[in-house]
C-alpha atoms as a PDB file:
ATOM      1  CA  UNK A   1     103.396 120.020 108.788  1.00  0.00           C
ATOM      2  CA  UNK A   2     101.168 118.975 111.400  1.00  0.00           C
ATOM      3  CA  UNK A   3     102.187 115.688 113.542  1.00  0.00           C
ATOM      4  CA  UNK A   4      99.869 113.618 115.373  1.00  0.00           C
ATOM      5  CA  UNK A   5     101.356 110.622 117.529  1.00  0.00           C
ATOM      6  CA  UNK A   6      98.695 107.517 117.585  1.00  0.00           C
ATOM      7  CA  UNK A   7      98.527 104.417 119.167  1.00  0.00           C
ATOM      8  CA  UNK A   8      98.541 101.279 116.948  1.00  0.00           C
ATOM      9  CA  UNK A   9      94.522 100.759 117.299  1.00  0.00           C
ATOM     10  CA  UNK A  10      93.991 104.669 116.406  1.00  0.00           C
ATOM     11  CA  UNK A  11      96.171 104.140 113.355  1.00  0.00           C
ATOM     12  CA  UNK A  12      93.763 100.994 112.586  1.00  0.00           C
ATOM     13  CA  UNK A  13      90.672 103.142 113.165  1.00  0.00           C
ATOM     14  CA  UNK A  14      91.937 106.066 110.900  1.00  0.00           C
ATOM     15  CA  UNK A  15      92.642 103.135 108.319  1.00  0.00           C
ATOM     16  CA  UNK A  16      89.210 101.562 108.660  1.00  0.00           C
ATOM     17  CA  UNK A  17      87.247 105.366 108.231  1.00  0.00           C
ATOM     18  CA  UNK A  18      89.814 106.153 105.172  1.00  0.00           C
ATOM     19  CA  UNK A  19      86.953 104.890 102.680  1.00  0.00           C
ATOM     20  CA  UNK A  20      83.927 106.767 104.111  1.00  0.00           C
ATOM     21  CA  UNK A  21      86.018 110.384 103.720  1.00  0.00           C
ATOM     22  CA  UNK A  22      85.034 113.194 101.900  1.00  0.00           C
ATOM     23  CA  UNK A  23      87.403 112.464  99.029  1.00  0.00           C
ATOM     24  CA  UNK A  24      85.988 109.138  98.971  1.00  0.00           C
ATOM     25  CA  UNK A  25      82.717 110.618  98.956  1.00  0.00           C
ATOM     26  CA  UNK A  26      82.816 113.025  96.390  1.00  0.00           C
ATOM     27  CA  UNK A  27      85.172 111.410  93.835  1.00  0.00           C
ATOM     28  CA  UNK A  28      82.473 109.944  91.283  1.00  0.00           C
ATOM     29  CA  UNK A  29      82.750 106.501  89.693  1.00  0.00           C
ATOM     30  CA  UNK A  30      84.872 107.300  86.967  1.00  0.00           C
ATOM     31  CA  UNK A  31      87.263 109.491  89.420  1.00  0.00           C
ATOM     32  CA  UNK A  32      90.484 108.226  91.578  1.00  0.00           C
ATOM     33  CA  UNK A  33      91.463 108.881  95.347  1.00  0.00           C
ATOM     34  CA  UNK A  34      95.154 108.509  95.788  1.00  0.00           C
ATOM     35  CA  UNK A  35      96.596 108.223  99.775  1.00  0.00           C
ATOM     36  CA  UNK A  36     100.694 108.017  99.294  1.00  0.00           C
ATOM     37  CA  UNK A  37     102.473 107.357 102.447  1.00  0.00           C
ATOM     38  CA  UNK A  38     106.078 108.670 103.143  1.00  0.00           C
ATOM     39  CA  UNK A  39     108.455 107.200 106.028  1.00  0.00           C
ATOM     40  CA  UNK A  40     109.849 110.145 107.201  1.00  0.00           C
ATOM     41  CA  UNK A  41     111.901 108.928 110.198  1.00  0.00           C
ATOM     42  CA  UNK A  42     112.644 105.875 112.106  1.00  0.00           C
ATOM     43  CA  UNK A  43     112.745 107.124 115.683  1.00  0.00           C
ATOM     44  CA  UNK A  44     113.603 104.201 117.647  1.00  0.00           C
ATOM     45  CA  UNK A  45     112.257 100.301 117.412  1.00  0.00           C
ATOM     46  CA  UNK A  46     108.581 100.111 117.220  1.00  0.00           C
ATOM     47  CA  UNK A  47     108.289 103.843 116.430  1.00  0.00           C
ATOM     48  CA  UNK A  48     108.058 106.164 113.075  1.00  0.00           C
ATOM     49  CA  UNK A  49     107.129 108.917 111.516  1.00  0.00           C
ATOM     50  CA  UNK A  50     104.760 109.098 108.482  1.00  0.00           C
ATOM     51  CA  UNK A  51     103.675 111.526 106.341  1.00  0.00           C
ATOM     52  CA  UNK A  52     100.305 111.104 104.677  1.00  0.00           C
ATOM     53  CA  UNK A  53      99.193 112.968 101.246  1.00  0.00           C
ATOM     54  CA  UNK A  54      95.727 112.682  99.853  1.00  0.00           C
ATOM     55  CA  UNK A  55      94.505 113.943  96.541  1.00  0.00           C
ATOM     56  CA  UNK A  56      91.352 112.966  94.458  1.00  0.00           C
ATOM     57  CA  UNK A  57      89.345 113.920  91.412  1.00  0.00           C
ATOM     58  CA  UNK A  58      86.642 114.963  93.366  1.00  0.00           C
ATOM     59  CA  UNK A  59      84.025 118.245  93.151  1.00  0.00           C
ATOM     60  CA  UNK A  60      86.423 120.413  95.310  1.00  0.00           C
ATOM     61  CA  UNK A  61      85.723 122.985  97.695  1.00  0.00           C
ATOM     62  CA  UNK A  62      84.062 126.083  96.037  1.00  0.00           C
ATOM     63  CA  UNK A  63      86.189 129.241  95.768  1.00  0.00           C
ATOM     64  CA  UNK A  64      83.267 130.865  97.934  1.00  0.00           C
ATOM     65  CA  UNK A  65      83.765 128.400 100.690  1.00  0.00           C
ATOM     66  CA  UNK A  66      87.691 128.344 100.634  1.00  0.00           C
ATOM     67  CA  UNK A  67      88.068 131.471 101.777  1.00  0.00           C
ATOM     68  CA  UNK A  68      86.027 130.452 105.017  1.00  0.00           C
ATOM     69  CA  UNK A  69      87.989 127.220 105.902  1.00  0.00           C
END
């Protein structure tokens, strides 16, 4: 798992770009983008930890190309 710790206005900015993603981009019309969110820990007033999941019906990555990311 990879954790990131951002500031309220990063959180809004990562919000606000959510749409313009790839899996936004390459789900067609007729396809879905899910983005579940998970509290995984209250750490203290004011502070939490989330996990984020993201799947879609999109084109995928080719098999070609996997092996290089």
């Amino acid at each position: 798992m990879i954790v990131y710790s951002l500031p309220a206005c990063e959180f809004a900015a990562f919000l606000y770009a959510f749409p313009r993603s790839n899996a936004c981009k390459n789900t067609g019309p007729d396809g879905h983008v899910d983005l579940r969110i998970e509290l995984v820990a209250r750490r203290s007033p004011g502070s939490a930890t989330y996990r984020f999941a993201v799947s879609d019906t999109g084109c995928g990555i080719p098999p070609e190309e996997q092996a290089r990311i």
